[in-house]
N, C-alpha and C. Protein backbone atom coordinates (compact mmCIF):
# COMPACT_ATOMS: atom_id res chain seq x y z
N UNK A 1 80.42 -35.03 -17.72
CA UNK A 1 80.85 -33.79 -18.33
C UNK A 1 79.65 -32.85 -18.48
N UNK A 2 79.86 -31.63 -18.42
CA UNK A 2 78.72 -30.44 -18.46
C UNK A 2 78.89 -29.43 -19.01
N UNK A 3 78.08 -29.32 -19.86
CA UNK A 3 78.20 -28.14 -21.27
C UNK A 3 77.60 -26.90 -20.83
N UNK A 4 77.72 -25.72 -21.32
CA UNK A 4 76.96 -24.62 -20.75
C UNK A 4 76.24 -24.36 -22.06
N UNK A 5 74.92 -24.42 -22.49
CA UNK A 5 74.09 -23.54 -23.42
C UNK A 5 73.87 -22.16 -23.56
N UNK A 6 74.01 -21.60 -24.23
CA UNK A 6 73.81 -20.19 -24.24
C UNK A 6 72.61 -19.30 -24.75
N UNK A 7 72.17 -18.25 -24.25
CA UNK A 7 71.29 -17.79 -25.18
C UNK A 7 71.76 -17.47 -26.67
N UNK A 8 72.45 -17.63 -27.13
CA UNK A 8 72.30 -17.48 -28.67
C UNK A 8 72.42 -18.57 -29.75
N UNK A 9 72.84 -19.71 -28.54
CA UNK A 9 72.49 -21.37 -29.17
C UNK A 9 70.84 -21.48 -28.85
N UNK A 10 70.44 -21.04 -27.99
CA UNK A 10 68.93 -20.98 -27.66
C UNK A 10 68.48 -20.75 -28.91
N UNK A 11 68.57 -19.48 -29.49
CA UNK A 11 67.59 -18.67 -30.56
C UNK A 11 67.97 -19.74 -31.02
N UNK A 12 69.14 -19.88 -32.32
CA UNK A 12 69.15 -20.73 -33.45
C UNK A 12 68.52 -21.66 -33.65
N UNK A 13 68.68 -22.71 -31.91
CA UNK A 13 68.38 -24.01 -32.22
C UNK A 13 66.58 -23.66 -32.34
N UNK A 14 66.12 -22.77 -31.11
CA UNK A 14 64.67 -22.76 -31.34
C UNK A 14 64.35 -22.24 -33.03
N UNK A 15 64.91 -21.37 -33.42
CA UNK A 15 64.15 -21.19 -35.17
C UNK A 15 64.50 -22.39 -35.80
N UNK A 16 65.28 -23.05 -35.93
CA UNK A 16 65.52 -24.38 -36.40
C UNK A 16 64.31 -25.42 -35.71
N UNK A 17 64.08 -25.41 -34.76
CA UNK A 17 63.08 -26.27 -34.22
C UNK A 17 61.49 -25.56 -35.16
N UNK A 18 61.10 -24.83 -34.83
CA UNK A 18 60.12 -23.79 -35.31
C UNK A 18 59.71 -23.96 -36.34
N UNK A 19 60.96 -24.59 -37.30
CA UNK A 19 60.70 -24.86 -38.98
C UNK A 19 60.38 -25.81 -38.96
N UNK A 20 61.19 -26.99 -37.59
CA UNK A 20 60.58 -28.23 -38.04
C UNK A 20 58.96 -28.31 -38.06
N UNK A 21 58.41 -27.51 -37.11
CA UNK A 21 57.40 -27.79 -36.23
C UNK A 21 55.95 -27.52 -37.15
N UNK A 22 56.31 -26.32 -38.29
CA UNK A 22 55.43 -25.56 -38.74
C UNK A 22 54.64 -26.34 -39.48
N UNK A 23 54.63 -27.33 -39.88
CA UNK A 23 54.05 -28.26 -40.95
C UNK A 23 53.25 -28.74 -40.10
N UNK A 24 53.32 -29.03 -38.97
CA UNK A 24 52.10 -29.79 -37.86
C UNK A 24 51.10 -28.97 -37.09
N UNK A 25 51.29 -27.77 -37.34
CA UNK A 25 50.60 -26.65 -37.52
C UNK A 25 49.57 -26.62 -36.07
N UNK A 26 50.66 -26.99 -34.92
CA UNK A 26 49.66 -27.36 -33.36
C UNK A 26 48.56 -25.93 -32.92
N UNK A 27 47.80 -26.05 -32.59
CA UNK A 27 46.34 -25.44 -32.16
C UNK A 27 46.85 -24.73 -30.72
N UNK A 28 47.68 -25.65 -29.65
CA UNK A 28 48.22 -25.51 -28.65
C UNK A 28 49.36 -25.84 -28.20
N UNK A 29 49.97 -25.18 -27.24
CA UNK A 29 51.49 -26.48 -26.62
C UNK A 29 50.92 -26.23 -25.50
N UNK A 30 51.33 -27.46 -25.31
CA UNK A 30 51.51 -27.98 -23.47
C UNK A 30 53.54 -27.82 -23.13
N UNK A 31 53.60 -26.96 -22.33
CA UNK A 31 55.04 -27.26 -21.44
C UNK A 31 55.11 -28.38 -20.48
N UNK A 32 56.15 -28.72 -20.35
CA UNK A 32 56.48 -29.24 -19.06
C UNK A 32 57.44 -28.21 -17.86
N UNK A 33 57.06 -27.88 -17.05
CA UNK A 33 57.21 -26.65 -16.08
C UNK A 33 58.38 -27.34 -15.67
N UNK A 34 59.70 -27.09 -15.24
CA UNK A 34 59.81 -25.35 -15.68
C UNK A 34 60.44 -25.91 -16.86
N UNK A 35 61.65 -26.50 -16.87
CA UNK A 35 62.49 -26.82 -18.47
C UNK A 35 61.54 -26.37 -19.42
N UNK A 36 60.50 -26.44 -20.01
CA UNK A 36 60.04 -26.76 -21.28
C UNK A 36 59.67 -24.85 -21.85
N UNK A 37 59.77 -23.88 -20.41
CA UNK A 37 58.72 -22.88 -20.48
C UNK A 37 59.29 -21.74 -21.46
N UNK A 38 61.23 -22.15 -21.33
CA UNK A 38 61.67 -21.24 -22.31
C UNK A 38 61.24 -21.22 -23.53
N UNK A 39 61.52 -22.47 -23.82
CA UNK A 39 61.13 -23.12 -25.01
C UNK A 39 60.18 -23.18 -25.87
N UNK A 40 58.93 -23.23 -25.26
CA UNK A 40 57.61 -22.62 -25.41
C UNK A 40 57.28 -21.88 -25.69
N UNK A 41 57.91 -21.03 -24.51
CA UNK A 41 57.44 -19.32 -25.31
C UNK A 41 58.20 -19.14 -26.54
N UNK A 42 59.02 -19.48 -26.71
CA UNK A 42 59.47 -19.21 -28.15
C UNK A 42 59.25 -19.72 -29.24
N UNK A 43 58.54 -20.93 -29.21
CA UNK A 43 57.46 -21.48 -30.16
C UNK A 43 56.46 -20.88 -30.40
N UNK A 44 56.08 -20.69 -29.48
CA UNK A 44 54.32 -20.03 -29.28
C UNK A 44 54.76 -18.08 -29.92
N UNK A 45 55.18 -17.94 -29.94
CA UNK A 45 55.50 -16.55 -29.96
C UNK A 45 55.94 -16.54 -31.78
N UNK A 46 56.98 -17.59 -32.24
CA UNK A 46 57.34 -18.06 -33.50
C UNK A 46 56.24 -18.33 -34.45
N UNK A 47 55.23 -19.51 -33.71
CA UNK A 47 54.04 -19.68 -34.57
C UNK A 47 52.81 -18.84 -34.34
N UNK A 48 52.90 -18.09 -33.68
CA UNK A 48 51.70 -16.92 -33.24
C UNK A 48 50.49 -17.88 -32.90
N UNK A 49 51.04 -19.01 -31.53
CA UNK A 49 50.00 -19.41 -31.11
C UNK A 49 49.64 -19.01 -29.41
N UNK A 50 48.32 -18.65 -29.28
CA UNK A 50 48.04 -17.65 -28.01
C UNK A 50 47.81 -18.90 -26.89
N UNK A 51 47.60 -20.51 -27.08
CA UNK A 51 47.12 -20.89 -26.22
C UNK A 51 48.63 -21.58 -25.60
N UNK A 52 48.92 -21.64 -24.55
CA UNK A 52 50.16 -22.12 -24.12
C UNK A 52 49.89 -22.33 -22.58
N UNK A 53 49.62 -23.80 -22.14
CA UNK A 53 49.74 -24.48 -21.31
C UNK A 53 50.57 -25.15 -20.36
N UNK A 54 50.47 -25.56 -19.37
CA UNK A 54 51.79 -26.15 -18.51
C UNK A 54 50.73 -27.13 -17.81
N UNK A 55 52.19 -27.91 -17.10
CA UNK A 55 51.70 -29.22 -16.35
C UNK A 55 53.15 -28.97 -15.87
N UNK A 56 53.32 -29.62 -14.22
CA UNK A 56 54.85 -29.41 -13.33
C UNK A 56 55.07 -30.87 -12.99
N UNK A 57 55.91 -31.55 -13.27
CA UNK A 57 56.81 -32.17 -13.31
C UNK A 57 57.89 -32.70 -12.35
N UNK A 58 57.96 -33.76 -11.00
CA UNK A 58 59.03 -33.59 -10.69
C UNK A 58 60.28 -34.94 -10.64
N UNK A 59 60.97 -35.11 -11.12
CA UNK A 59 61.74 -36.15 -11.21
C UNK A 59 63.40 -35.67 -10.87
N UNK A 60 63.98 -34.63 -10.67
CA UNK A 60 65.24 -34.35 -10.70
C UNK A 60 65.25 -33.62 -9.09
N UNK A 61 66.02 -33.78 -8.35
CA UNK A 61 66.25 -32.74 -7.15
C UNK A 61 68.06 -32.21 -7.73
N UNK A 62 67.98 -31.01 -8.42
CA UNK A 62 69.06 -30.71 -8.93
C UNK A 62 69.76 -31.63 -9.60
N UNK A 63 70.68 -31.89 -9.82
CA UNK A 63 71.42 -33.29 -10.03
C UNK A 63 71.06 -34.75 -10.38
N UNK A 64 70.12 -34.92 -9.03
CA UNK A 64 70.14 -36.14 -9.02
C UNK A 64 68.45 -36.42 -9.03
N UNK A 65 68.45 -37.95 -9.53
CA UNK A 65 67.17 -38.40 -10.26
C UNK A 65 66.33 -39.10 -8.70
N UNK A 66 64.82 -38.83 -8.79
CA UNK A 66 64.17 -39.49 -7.85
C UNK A 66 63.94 -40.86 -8.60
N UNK A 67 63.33 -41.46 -6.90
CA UNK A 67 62.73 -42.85 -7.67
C UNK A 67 61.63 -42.69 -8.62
N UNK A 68 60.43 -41.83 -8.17
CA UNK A 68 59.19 -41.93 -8.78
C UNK A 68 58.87 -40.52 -9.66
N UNK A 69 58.09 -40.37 -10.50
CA UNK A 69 57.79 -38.86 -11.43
C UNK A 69 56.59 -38.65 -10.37
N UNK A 70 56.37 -37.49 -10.08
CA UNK A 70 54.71 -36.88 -10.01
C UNK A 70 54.72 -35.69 -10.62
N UNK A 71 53.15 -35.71 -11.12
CA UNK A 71 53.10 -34.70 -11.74
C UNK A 71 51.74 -33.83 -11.27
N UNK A 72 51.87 -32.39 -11.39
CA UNK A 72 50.73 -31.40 -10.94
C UNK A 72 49.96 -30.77 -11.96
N UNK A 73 49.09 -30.53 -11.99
CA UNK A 73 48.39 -29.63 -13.11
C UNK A 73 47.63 -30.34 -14.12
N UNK A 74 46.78 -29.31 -14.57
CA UNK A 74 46.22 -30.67 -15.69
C UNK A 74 45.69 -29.55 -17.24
N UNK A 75 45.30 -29.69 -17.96
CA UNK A 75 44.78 -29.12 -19.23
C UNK A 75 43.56 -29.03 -19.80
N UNK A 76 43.16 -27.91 -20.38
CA UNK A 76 42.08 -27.52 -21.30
C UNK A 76 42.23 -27.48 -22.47
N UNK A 77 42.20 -28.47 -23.30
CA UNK A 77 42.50 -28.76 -24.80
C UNK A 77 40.78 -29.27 -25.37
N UNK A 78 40.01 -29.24 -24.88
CA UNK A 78 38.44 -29.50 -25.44
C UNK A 78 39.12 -28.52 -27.23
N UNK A 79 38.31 -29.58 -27.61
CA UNK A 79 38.00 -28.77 -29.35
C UNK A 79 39.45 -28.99 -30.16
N UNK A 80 40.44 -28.85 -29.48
CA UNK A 80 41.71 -28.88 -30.38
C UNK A 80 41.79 -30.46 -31.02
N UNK A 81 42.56 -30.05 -32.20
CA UNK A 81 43.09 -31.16 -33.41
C UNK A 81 44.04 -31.65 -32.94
N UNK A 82 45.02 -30.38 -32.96
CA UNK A 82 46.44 -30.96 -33.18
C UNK A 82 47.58 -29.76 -31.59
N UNK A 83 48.16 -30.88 -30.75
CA UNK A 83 48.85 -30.38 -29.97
C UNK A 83 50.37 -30.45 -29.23
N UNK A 84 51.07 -29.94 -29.33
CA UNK A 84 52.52 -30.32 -29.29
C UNK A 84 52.88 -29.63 -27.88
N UNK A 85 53.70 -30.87 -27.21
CA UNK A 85 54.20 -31.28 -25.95
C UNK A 85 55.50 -30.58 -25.85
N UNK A 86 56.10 -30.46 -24.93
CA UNK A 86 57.35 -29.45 -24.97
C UNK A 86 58.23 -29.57 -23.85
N UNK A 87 59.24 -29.91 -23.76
CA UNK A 87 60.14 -30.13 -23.08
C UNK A 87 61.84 -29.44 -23.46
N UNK A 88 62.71 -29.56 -22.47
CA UNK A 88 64.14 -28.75 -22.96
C UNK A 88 64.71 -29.96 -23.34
N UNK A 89 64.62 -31.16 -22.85
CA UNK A 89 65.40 -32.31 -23.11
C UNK A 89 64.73 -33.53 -22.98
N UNK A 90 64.98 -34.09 -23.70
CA UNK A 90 64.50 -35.64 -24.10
C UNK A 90 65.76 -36.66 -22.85
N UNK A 91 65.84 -36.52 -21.65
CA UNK A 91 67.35 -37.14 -20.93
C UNK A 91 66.86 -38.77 -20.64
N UNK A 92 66.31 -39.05 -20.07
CA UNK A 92 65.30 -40.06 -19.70
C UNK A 92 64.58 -40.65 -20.80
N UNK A 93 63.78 -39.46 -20.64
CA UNK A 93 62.69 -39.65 -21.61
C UNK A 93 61.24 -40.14 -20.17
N UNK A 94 61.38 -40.07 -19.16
CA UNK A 94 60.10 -40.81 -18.06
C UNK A 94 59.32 -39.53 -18.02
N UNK A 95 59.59 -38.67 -18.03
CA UNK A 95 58.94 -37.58 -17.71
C UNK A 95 57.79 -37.53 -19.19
N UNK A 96 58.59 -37.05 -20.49
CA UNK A 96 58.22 -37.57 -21.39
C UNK A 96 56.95 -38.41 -21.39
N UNK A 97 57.25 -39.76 -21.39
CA UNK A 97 56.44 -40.42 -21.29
C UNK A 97 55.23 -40.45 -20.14
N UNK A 98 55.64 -40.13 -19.60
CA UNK A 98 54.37 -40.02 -18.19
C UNK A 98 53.58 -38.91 -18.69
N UNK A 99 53.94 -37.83 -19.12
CA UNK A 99 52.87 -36.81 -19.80
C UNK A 99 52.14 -37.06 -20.78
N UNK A 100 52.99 -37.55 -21.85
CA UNK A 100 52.12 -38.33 -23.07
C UNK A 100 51.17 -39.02 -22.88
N UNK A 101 51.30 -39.94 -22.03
CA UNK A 101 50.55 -40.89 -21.84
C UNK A 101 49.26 -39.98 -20.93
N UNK A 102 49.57 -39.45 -20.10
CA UNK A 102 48.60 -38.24 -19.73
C UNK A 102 47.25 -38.03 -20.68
N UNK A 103 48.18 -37.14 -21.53
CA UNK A 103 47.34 -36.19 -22.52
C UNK A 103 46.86 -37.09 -23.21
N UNK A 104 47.11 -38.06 -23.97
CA UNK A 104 47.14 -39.16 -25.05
C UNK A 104 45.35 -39.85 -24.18
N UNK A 105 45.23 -40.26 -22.84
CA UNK A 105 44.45 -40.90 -22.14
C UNK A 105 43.24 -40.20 -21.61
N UNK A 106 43.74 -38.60 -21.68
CA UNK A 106 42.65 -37.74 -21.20
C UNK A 106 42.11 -37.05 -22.67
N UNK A 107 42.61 -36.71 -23.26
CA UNK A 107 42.64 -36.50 -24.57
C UNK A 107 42.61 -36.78 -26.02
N UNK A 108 41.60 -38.43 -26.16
CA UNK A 108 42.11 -39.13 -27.30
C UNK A 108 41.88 -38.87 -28.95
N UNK A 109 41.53 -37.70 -28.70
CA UNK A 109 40.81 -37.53 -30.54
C UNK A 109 41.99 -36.37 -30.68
N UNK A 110 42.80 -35.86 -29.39
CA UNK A 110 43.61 -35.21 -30.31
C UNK A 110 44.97 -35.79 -30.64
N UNK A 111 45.36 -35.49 -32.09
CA UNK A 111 47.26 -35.58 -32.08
C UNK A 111 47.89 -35.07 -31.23
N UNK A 112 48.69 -35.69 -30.77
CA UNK A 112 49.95 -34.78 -30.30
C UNK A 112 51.26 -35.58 -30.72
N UNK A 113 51.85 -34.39 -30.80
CA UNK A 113 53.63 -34.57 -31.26
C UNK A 113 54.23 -34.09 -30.11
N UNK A 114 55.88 -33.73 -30.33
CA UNK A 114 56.77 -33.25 -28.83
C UNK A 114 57.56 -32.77 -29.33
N UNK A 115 58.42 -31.91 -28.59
CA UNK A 115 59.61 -30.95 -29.32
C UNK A 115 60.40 -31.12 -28.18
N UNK A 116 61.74 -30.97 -28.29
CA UNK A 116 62.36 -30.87 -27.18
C UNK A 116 63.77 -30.05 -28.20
N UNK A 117 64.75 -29.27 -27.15
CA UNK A 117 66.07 -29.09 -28.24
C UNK A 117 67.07 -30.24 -27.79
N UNK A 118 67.32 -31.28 -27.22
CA UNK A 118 68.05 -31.50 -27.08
C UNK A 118 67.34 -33.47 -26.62
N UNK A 119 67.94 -34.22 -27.30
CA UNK A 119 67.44 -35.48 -27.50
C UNK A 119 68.95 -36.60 -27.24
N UNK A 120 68.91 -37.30 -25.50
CA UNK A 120 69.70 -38.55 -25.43
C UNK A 120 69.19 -39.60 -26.22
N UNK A 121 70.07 -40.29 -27.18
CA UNK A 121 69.52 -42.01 -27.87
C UNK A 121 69.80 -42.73 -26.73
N UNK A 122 69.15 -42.69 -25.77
CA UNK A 122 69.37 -44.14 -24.27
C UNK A 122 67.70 -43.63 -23.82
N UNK A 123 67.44 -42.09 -24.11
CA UNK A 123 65.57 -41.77 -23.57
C UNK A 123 65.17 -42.70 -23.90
N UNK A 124 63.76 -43.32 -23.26
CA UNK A 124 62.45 -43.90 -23.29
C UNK A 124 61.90 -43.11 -24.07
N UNK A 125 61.99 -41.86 -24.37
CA UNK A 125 61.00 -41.10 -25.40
C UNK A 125 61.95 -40.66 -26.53
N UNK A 126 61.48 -40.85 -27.57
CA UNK A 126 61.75 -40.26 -29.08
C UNK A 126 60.88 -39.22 -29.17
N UNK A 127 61.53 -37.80 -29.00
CA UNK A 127 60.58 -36.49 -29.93
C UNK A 127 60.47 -36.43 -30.89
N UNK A 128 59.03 -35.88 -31.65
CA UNK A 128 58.73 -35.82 -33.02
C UNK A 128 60.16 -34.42 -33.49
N UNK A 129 60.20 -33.98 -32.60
CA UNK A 129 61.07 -32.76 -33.27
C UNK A 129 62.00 -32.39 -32.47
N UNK A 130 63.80 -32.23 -32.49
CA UNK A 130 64.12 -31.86 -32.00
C UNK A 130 65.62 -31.70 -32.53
N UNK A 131 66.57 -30.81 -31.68
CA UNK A 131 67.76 -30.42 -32.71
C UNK A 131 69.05 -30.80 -32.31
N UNK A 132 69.83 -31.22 -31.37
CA UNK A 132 70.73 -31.55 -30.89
C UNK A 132 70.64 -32.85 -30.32
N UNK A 133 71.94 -33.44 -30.14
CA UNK A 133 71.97 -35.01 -29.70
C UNK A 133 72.41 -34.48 -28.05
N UNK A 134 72.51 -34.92 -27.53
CA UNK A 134 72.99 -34.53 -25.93
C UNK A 134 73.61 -35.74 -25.43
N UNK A 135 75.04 -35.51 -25.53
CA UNK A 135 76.23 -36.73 -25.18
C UNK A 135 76.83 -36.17 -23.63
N UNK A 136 76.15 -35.43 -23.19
CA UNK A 136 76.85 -34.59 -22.20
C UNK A 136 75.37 -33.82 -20.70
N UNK A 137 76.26 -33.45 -19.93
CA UNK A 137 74.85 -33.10 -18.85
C UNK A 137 74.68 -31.35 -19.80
N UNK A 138 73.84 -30.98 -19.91
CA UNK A 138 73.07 -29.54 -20.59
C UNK A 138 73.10 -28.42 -19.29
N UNK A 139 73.78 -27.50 -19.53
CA UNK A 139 73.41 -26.61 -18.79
C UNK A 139 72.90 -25.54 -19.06
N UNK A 140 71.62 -25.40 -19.40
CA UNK A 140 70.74 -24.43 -19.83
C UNK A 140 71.26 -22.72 -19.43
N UNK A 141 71.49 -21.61 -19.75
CA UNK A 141 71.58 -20.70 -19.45
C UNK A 141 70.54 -20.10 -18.75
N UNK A 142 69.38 -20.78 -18.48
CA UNK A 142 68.25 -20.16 -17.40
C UNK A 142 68.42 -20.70 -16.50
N UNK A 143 69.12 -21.85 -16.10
CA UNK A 143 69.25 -22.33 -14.94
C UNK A 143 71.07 -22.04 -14.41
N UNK A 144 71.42 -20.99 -15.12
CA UNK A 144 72.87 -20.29 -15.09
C UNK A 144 73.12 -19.06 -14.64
N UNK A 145 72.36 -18.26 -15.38
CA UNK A 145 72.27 -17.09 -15.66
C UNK A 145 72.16 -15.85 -14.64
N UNK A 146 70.72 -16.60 -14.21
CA UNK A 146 69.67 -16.15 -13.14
C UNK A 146 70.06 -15.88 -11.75
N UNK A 147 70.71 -16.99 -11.08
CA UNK A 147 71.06 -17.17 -10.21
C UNK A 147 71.41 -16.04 -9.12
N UNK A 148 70.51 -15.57 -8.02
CA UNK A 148 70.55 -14.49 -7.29
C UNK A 148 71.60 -14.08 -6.65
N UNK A 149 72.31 -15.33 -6.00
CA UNK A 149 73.59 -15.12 -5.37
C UNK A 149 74.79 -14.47 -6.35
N UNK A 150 74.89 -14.68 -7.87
CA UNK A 150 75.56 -14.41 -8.45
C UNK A 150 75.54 -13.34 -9.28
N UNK A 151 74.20 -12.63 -8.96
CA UNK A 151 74.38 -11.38 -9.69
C UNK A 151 74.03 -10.30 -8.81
N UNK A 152 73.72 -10.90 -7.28
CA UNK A 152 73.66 -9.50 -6.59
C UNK A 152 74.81 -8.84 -6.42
């Protein structure tokens, strides 16, 4: 089954996320490209933080799941405390985890936490923060919306 998200479930759930987040008071976010980038910016923009990072990700060919994750890109977090990871969905959770473990290995004196809006209980990863359960496939309104064929 497949739900459509909307931008105005977007806002809510992100200020609801935002509140959770504010107490951990991150230095930086790291995205996960592309899912995570909406998301991000609207954190980063919420907590008036200027540094906002990415790393790309690939495990999905539309639909359907590959065997293996790879991932591209890498980060400048020298000096930071505290840094929160960012994703649209917790589905798996491999992706998740393959980044963590990333940052966590290249990065060990800093914290990091994770946000995601939307969290399966079957993921490999538990987010420190996130707002919806996801019993259903997510259909993001950026990956809806946009679509060239459908709005030329």
């Amino acid at each position: 089954m497949k739900k459509y998200y909307s931008y105005e479930n977007f806002r809510d759930d992100s200020r609801k996320l935002i509140k959770q987040i504010k107490p951990f008071e991150p230095e930086a976010v790291v995205t996960i490209a592309r899912g995570g980038f909406s998301l991000s910016h609207a954190i980063t923009e919420g907590l008036n933080i200027r540094n906002l990072q990415s790393v790309r990700t690939e495990l999905y060919d539309n639909d359907t799941k590959r065997e293996n994750i790879t991932m591209h890109g890498s980060c400048d977090l020298e000096g930071k405390k505290r840094v929160l990871l960012v994703d649209d969905i917790a589905d798996s959770g491999e992706t998740l985890v393959h980044v963590m473990a990333y940052l966590k290995e290249t990065f060990p004196t800093i914290e990091f936490k994770s946000a995601t809006l939307f969290y399966k209980k079957t993921s490999k990863f538990t987010p420190d923060f996130w707002v919806n359960e996801a019993t259903y496939w997510v259909e993001f309104f950026w990956e809806k919306d946009f679509i060239y064929d459908e709005i030329v």
